[in-house]
PDB file of N, CA and C in Angstrom:
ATOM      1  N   UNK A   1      89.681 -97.132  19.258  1.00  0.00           N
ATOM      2  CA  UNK A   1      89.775 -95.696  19.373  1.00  0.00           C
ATOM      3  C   UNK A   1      89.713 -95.309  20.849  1.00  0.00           C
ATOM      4  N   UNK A   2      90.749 -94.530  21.191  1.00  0.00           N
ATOM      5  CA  UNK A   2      90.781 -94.412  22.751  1.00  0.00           C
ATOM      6  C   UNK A   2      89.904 -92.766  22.859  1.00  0.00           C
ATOM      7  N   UNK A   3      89.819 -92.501  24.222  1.00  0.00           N
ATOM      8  CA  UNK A   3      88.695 -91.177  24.478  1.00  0.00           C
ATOM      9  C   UNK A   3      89.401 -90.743  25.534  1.00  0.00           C
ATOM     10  N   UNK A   4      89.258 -89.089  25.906  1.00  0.00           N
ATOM     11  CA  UNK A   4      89.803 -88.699  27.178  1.00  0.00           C
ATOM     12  C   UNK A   4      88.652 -88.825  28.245  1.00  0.00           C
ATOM     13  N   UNK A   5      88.800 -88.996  29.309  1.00  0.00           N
ATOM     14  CA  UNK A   5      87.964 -89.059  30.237  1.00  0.00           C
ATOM     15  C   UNK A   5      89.016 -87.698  31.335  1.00  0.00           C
ATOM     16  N   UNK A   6      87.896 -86.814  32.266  1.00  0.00           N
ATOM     17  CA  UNK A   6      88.202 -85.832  33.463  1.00  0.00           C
ATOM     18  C   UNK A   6      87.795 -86.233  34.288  1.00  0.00           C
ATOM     19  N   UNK A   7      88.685 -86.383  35.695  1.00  0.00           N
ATOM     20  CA  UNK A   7      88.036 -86.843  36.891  1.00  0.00           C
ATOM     21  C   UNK A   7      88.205 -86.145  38.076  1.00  0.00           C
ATOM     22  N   UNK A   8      87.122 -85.746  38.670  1.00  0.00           N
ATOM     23  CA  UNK A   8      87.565 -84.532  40.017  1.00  0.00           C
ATOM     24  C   UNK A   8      87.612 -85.187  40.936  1.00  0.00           C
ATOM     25  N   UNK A   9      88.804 -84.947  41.357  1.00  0.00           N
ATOM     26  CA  UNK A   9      89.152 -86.077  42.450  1.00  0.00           C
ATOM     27  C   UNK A   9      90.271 -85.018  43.721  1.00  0.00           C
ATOM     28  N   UNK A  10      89.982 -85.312  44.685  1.00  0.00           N
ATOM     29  CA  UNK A  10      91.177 -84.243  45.594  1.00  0.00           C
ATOM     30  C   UNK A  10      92.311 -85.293  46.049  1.00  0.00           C
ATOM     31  N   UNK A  11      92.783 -86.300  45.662  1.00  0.00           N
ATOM     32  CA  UNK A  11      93.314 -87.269  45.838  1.00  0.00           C
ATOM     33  C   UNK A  11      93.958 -88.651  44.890  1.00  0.00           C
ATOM     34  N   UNK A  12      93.522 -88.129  43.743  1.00  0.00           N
ATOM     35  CA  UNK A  12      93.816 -89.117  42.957  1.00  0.00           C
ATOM     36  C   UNK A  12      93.757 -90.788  42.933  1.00  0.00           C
ATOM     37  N   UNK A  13      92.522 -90.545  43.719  1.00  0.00           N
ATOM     38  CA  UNK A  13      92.199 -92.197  44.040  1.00  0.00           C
ATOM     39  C   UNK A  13      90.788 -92.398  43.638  1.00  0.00           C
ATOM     40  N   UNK A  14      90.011 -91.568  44.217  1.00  0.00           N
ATOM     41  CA  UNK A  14      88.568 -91.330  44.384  1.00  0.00           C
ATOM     42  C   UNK A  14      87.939 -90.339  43.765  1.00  0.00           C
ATOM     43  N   UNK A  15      86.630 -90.425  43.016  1.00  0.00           N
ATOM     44  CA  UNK A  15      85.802 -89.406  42.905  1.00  0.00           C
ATOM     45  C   UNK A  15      85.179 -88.597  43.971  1.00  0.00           C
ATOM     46  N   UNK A  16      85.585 -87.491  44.551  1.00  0.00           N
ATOM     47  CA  UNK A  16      84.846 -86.975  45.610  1.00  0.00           C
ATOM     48  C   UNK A  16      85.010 -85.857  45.641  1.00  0.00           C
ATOM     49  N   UNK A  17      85.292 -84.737  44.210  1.00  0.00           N
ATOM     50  CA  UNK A  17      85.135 -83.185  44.070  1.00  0.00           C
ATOM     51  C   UNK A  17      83.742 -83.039  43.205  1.00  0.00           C
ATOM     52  N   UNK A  18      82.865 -82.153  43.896  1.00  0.00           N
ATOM     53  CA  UNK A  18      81.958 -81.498  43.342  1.00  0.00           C
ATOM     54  C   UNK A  18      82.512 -80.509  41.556  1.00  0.00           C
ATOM     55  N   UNK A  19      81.858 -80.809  40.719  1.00  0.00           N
ATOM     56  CA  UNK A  19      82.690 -79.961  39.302  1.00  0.00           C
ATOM     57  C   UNK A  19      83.236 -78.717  39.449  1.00  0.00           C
ATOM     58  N   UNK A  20      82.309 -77.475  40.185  1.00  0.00           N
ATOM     59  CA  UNK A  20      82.484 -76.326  40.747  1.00  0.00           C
ATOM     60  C   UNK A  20      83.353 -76.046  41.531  1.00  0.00           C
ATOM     61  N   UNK A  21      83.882 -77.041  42.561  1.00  0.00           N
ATOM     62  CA  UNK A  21      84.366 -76.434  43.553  1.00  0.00           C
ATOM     63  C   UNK A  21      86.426 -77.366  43.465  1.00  0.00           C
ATOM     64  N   UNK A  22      86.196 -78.145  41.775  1.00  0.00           N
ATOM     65  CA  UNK A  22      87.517 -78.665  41.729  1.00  0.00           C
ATOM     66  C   UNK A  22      88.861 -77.875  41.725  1.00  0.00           C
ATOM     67  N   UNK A  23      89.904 -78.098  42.183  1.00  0.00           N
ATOM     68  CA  UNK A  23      91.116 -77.100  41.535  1.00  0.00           C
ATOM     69  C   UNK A  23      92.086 -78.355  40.846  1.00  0.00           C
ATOM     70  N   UNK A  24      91.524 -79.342  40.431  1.00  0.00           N
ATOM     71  CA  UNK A  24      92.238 -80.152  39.876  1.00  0.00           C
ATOM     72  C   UNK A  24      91.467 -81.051  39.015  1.00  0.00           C
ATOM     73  N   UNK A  25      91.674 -81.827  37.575  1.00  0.00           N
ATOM     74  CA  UNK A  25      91.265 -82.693  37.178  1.00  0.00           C
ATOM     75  C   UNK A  25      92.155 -83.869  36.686  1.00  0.00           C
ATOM     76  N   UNK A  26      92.158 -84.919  36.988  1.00  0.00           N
ATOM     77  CA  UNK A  26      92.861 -86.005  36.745  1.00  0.00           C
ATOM     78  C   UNK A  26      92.416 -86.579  35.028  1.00  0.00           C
ATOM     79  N   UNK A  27      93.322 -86.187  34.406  1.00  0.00           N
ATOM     80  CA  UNK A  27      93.088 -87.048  32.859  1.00  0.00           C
ATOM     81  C   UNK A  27      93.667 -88.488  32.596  1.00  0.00           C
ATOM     82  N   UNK A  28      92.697 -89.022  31.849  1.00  0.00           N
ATOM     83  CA  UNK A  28      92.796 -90.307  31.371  1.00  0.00           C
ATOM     84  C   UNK A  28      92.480 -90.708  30.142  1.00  0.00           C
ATOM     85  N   UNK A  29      93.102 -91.645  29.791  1.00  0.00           N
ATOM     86  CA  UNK A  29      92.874 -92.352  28.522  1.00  0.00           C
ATOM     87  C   UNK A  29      92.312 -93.505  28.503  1.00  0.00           C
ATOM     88  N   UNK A  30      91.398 -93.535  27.768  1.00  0.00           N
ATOM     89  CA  UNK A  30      90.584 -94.557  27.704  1.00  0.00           C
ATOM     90  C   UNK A  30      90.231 -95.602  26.572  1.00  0.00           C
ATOM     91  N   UNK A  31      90.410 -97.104  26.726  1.00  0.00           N
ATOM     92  CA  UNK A  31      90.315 -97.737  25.248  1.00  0.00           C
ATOM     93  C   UNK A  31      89.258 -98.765  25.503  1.00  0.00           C
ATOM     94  N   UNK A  32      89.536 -99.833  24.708  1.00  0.00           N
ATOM     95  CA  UNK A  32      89.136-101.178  25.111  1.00  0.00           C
ATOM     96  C   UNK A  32      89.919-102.154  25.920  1.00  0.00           C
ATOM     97  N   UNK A  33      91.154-102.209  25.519  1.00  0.00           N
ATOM     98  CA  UNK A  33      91.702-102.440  26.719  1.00  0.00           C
ATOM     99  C   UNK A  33      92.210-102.010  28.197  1.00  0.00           C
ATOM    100  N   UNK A  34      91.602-100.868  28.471  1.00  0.00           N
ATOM    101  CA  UNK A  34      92.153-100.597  29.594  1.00  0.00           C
ATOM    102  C   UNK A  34      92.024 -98.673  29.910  1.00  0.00           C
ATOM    103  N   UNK A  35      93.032 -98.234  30.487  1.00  0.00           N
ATOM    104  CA  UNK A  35      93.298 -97.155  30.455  1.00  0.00           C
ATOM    105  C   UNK A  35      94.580 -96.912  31.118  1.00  0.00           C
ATOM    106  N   UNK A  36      94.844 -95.121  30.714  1.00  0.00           N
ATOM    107  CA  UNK A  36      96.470 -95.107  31.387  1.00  0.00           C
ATOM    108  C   UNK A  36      96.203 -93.730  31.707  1.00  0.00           C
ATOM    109  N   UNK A  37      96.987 -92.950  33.156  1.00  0.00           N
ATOM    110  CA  UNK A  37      96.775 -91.739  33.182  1.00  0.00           C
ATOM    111  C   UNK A  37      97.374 -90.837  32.569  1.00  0.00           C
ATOM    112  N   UNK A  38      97.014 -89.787  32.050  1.00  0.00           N
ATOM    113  CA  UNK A  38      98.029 -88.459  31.050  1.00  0.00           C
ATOM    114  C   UNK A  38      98.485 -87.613  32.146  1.00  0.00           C
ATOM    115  N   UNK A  39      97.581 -86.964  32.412  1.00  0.00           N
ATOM    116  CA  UNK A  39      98.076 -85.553  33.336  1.00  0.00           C
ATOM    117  C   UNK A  39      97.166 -85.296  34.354  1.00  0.00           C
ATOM    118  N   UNK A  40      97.872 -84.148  35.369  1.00  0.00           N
ATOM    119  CA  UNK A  40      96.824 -83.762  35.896  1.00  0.00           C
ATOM    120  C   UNK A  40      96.535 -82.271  35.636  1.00  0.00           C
ATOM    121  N   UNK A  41      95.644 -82.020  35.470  1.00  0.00           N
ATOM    122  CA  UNK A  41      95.229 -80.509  35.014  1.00  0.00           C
ATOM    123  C   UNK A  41      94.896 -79.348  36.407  1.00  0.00           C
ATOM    124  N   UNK A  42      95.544 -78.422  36.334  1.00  0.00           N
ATOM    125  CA  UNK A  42      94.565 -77.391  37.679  1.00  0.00           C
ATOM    126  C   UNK A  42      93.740 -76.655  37.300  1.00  0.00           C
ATOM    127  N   UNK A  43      92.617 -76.308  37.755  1.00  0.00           N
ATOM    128  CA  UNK A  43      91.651 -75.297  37.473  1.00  0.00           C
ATOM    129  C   UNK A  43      91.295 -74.389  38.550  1.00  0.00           C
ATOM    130  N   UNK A  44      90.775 -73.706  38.277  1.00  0.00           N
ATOM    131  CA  UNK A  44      90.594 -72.437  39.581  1.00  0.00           C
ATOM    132  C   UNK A  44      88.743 -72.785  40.018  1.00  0.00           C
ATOM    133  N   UNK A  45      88.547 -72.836  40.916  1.00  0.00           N
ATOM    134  CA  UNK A  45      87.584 -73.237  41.591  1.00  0.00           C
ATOM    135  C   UNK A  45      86.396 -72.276  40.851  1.00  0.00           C
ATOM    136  N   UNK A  46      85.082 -72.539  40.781  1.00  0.00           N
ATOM    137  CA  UNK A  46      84.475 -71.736  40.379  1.00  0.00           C
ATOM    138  C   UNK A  46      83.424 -71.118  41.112  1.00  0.00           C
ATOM    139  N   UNK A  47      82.746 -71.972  42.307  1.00  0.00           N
ATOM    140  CA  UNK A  47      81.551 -71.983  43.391  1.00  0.00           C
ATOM    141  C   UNK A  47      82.276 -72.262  44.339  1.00  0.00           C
ATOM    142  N   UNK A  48      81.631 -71.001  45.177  1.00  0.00           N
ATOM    143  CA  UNK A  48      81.518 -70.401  46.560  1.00  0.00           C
ATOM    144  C   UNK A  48      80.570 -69.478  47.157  1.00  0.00           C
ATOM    145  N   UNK A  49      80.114 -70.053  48.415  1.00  0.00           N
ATOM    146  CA  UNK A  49      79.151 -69.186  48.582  1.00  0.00           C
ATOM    147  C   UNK A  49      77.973 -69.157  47.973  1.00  0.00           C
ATOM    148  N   UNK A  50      77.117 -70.281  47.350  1.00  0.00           N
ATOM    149  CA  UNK A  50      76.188 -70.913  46.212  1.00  0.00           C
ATOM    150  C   UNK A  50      76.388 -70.058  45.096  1.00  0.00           C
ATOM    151  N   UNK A  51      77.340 -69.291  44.825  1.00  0.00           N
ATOM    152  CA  UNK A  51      77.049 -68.841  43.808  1.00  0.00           C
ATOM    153  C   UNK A  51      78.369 -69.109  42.798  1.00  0.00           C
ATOM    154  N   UNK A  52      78.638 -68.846  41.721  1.00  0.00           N
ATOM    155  CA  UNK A  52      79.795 -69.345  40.368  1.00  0.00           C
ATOM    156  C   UNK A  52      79.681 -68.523  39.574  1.00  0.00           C
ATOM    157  N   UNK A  53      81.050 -68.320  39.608  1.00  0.00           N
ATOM    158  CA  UNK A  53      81.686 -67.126  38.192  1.00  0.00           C
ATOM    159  C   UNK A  53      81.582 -67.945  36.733  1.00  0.00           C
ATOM    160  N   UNK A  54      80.524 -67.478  35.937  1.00  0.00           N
ATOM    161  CA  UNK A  54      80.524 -68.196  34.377  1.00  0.00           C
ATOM    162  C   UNK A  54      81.146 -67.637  33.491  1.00  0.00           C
ATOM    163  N   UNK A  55      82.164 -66.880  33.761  1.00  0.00           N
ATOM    164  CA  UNK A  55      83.588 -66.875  32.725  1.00  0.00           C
ATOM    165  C   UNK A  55      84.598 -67.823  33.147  1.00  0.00           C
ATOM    166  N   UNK A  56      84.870 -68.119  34.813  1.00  0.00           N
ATOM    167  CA  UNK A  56      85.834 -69.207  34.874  1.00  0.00           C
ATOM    168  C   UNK A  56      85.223 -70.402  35.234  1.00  0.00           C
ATOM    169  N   UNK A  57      83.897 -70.623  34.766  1.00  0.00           N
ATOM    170  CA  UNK A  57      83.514 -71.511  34.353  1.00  0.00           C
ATOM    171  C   UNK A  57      83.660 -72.201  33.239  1.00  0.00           C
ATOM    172  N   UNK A  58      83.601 -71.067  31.998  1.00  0.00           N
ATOM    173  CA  UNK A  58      83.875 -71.479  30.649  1.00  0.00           C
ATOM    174  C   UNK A  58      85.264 -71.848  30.376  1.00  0.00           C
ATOM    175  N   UNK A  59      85.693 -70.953  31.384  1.00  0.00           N
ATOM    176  CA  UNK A  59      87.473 -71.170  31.413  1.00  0.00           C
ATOM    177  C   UNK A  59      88.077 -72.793  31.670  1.00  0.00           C
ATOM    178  N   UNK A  60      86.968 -73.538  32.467  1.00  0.00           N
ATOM    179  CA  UNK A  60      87.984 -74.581  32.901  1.00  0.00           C
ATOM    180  C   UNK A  60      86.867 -75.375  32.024  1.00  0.00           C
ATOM    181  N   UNK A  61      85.883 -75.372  31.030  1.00  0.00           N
ATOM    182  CA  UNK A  61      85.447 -75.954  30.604  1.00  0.00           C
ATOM    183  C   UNK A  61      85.838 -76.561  29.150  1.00  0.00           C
ATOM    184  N   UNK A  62      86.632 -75.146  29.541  1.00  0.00           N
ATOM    185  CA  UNK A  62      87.810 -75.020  27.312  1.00  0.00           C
ATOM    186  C   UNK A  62      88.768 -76.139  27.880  1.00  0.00           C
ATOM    187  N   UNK A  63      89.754 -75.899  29.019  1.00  0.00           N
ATOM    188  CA  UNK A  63      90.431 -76.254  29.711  1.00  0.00           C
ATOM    189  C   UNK A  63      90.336 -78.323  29.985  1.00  0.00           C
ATOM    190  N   UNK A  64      88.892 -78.431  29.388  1.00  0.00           N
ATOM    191  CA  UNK A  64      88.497 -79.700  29.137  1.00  0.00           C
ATOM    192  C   UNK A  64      88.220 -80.461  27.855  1.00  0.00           C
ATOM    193  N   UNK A  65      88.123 -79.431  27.018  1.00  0.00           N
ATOM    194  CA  UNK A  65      87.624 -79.577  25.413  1.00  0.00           C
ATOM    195  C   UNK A  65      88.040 -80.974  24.994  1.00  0.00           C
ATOM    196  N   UNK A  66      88.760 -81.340  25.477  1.00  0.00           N
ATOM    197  CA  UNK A  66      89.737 -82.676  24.308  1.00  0.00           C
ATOM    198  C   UNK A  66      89.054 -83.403  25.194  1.00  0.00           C
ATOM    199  N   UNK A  67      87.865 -84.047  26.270  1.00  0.00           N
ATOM    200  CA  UNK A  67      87.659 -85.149  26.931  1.00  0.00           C
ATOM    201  C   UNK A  67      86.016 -84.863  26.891  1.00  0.00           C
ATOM    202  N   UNK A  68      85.646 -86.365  27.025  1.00  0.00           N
ATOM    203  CA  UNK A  68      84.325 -86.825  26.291  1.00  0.00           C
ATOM    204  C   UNK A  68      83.613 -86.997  27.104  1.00  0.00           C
ATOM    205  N   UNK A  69      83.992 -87.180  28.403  1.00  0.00           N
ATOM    206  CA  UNK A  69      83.367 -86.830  29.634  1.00  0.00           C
ATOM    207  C   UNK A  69      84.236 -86.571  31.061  1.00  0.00           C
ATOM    208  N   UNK A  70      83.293 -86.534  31.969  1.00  0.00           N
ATOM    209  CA  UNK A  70      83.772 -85.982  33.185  1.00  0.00           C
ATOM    210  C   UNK A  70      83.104 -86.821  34.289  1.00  0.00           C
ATOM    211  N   UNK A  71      84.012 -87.306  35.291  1.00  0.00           N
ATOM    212  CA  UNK A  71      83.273 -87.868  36.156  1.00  0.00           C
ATOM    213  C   UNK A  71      83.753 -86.942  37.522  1.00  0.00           C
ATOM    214  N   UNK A  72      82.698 -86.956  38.379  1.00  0.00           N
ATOM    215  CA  UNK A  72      82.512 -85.411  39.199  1.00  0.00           C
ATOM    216  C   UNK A  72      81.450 -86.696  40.354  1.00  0.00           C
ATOM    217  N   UNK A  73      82.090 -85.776  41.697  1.00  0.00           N
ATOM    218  CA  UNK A  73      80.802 -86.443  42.837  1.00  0.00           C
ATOM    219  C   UNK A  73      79.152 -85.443  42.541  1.00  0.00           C
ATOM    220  N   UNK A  74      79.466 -84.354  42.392  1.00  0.00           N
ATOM    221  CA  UNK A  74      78.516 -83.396  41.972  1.00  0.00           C
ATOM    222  C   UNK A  74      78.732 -82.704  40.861  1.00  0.00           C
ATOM    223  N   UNK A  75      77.680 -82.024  40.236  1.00  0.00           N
ATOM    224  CA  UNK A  75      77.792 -81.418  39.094  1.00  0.00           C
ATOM    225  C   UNK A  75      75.961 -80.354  39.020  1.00  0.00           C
ATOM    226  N   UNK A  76      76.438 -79.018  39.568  1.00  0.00           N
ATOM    227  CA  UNK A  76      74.933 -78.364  39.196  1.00  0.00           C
ATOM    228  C   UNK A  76      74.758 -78.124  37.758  1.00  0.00           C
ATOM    229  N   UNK A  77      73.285 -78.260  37.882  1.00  0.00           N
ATOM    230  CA  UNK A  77      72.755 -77.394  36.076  1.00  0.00           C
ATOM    231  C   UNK A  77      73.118 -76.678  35.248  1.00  0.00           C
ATOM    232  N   UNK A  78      73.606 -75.899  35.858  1.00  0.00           N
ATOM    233  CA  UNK A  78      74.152 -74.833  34.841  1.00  0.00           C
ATOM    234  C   UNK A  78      75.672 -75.210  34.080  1.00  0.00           C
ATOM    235  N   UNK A  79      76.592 -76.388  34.774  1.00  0.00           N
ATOM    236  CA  UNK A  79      77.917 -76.516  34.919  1.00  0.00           C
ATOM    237  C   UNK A  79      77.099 -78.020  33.623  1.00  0.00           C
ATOM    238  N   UNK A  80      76.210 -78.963  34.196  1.00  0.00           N
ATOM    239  CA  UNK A  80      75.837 -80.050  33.621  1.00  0.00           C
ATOM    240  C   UNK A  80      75.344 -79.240  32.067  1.00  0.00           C
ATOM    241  N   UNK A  81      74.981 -78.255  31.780  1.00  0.00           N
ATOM    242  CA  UNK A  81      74.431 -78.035  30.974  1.00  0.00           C
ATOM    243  C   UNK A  81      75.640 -77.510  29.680  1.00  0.00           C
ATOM    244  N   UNK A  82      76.509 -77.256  30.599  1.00  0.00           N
ATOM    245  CA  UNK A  82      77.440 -76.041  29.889  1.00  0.00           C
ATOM    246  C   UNK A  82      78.317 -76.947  29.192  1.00  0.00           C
ATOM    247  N   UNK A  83      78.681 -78.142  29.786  1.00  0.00           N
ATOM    248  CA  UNK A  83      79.376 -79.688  29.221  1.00  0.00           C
ATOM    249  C   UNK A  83      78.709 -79.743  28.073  1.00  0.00           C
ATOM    250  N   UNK A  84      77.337 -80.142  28.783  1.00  0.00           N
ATOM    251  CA  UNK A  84      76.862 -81.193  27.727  1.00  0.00           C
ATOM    252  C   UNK A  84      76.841 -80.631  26.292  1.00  0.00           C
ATOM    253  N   UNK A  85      76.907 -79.180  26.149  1.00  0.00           N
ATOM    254  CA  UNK A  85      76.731 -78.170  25.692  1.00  0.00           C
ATOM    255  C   UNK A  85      78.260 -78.312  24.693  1.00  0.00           C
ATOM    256  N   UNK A  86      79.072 -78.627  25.134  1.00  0.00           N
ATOM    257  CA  UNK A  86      80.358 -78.493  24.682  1.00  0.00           C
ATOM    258  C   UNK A  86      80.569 -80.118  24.117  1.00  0.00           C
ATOM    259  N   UNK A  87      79.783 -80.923  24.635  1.00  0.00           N
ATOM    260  CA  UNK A  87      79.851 -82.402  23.932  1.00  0.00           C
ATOM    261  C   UNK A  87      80.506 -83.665  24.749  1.00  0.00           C
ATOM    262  N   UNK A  88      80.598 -82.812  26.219  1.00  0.00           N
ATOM    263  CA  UNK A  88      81.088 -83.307  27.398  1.00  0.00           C
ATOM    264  C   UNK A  88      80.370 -84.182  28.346  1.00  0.00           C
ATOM    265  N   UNK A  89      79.818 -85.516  28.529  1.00  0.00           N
ATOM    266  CA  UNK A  89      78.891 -86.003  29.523  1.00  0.00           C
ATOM    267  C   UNK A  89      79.139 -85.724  31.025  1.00  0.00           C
ATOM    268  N   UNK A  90      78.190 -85.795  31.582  1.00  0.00           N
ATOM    269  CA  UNK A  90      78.436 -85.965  32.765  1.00  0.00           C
ATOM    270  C   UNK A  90      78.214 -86.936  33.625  1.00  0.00           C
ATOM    271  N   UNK A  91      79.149 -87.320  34.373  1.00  0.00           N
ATOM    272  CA  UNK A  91      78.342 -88.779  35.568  1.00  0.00           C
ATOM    273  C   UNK A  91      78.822 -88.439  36.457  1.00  0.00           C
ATOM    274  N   UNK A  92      77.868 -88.459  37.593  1.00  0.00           N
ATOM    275  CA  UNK A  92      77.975 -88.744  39.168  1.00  0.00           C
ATOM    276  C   UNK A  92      78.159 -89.666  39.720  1.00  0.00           C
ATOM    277  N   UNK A  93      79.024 -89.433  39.846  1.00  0.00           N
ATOM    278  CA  UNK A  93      79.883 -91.049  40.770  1.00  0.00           C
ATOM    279  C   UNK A  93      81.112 -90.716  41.847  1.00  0.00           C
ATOM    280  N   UNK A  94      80.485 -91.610  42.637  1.00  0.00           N
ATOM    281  CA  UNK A  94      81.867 -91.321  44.112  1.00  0.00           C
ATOM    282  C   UNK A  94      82.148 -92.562  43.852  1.00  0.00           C
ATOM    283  N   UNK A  95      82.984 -93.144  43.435  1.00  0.00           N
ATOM    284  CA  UNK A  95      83.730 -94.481  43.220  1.00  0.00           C
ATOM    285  C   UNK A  95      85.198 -94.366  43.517  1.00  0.00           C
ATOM    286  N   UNK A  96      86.008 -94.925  43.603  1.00  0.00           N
ATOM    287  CA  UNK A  96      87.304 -95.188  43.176  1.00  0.00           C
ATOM    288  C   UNK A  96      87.481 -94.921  41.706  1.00  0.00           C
ATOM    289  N   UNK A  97      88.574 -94.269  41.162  1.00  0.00           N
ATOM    290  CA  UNK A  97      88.528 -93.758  39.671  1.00  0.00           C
ATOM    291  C   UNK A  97      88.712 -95.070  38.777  1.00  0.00           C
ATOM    292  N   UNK A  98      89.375 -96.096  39.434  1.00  0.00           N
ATOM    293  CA  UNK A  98      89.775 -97.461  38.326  1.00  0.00           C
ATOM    294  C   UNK A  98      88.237 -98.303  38.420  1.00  0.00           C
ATOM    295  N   UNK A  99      87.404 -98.120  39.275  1.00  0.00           N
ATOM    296  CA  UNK A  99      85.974 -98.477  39.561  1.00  0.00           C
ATOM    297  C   UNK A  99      85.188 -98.175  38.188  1.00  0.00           C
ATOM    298  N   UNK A 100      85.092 -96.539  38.479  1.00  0.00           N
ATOM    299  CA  UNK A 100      84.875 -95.995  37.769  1.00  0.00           C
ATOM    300  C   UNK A 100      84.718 -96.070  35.879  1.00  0.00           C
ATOM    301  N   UNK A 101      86.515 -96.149  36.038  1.00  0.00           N
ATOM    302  CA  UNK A 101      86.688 -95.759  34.241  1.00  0.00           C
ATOM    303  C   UNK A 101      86.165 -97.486  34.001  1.00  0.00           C
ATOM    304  N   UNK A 102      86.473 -98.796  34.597  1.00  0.00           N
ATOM    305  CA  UNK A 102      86.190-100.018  34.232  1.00  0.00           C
ATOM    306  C   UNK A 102      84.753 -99.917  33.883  1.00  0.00           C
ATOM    307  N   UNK A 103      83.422 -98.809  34.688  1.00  0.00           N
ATOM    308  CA  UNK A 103      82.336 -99.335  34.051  1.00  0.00           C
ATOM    309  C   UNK A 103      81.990 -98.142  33.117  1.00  0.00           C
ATOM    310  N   UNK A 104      82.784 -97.305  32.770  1.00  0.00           N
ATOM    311  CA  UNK A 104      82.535 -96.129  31.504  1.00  0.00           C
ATOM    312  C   UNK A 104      83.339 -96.975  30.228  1.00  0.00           C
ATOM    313  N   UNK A 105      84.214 -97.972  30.843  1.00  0.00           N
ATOM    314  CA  UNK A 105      85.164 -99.036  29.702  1.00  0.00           C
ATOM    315  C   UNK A 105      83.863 -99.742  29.168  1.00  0.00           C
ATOM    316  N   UNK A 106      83.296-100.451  30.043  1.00  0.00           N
ATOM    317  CA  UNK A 106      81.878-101.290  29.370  1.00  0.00           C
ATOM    318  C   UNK A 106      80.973-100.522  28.596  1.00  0.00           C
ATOM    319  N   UNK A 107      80.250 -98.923  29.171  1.00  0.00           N
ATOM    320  CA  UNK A 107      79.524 -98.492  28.680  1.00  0.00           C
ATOM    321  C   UNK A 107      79.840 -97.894  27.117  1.00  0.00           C
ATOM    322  N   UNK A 108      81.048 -97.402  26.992  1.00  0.00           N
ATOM    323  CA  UNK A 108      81.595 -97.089  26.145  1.00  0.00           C
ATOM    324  C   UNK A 108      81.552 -97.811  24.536  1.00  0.00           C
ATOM    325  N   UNK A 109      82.238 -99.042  25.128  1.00  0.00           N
ATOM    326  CA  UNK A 109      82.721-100.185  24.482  1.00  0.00           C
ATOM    327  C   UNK A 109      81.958-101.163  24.152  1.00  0.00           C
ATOM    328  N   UNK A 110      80.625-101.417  25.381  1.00  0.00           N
ATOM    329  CA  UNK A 110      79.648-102.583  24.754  1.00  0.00           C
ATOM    330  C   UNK A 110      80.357-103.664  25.397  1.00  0.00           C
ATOM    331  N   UNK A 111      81.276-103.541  26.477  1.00  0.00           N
ATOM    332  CA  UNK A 111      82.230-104.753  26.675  1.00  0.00           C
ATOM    333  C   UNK A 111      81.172-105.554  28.083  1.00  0.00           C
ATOM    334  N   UNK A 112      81.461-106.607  28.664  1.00  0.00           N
ATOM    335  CA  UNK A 112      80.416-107.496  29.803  1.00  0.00           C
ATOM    336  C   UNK A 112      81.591-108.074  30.669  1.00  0.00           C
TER     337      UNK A 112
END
């Protein structure tokens, strides 16, 4: 059974967008064998200025609904809460994204 995974990335290589401040999310598919990329999604930034609009928050959070988690360099409380809230994990990780999905492939999967 494969899973979507979201990745904020300003580059499509690396994890290194804070959740709040993404205008893009990189989607993926995720199995046991492997993964493949779908799309890339835009979202409208939500934090600036320490503070975040929580309607286009919710906005890019619907905007995520179909993926089981999110990997983000940052992610505040209220944004971590609002996921998890929706059934969305969160992990902090600045990795390389193929870094990345290989050890959410193990955690996932039970794989070594």
């Amino acid at each position: 059974m494969s899973i979507r995974i979201a990745a904020a990335t300003t580059d499509g290589k690396i994890i290194n967008e804070h959740f709040g401040r993404a205008s893009a999310f990189y989607i993926v598919e995720l199995d046991e064998s492997g993964y493949r990329f779908m799309e890339k999604r835009e979202t409208a930034p939500v934090c600036g200025g320490g503070s975040h609009d929580d309607g286009a928050m919710a906005k890019n959070i619907a905007l995520l609904d179909d993926c089981r988690a999110v990997l983000v360099s940052r992610a505040g409380p209220g944004a971590k809460r609002a996921l998890e809230l929706q059934g969305i994990s969160v992990f902090e990780i600045g990795l390389p994204i193929d870094e990345a999905l290989d050890k959410l492939r193990a955690y996932y999967y039970k794989m070594r």
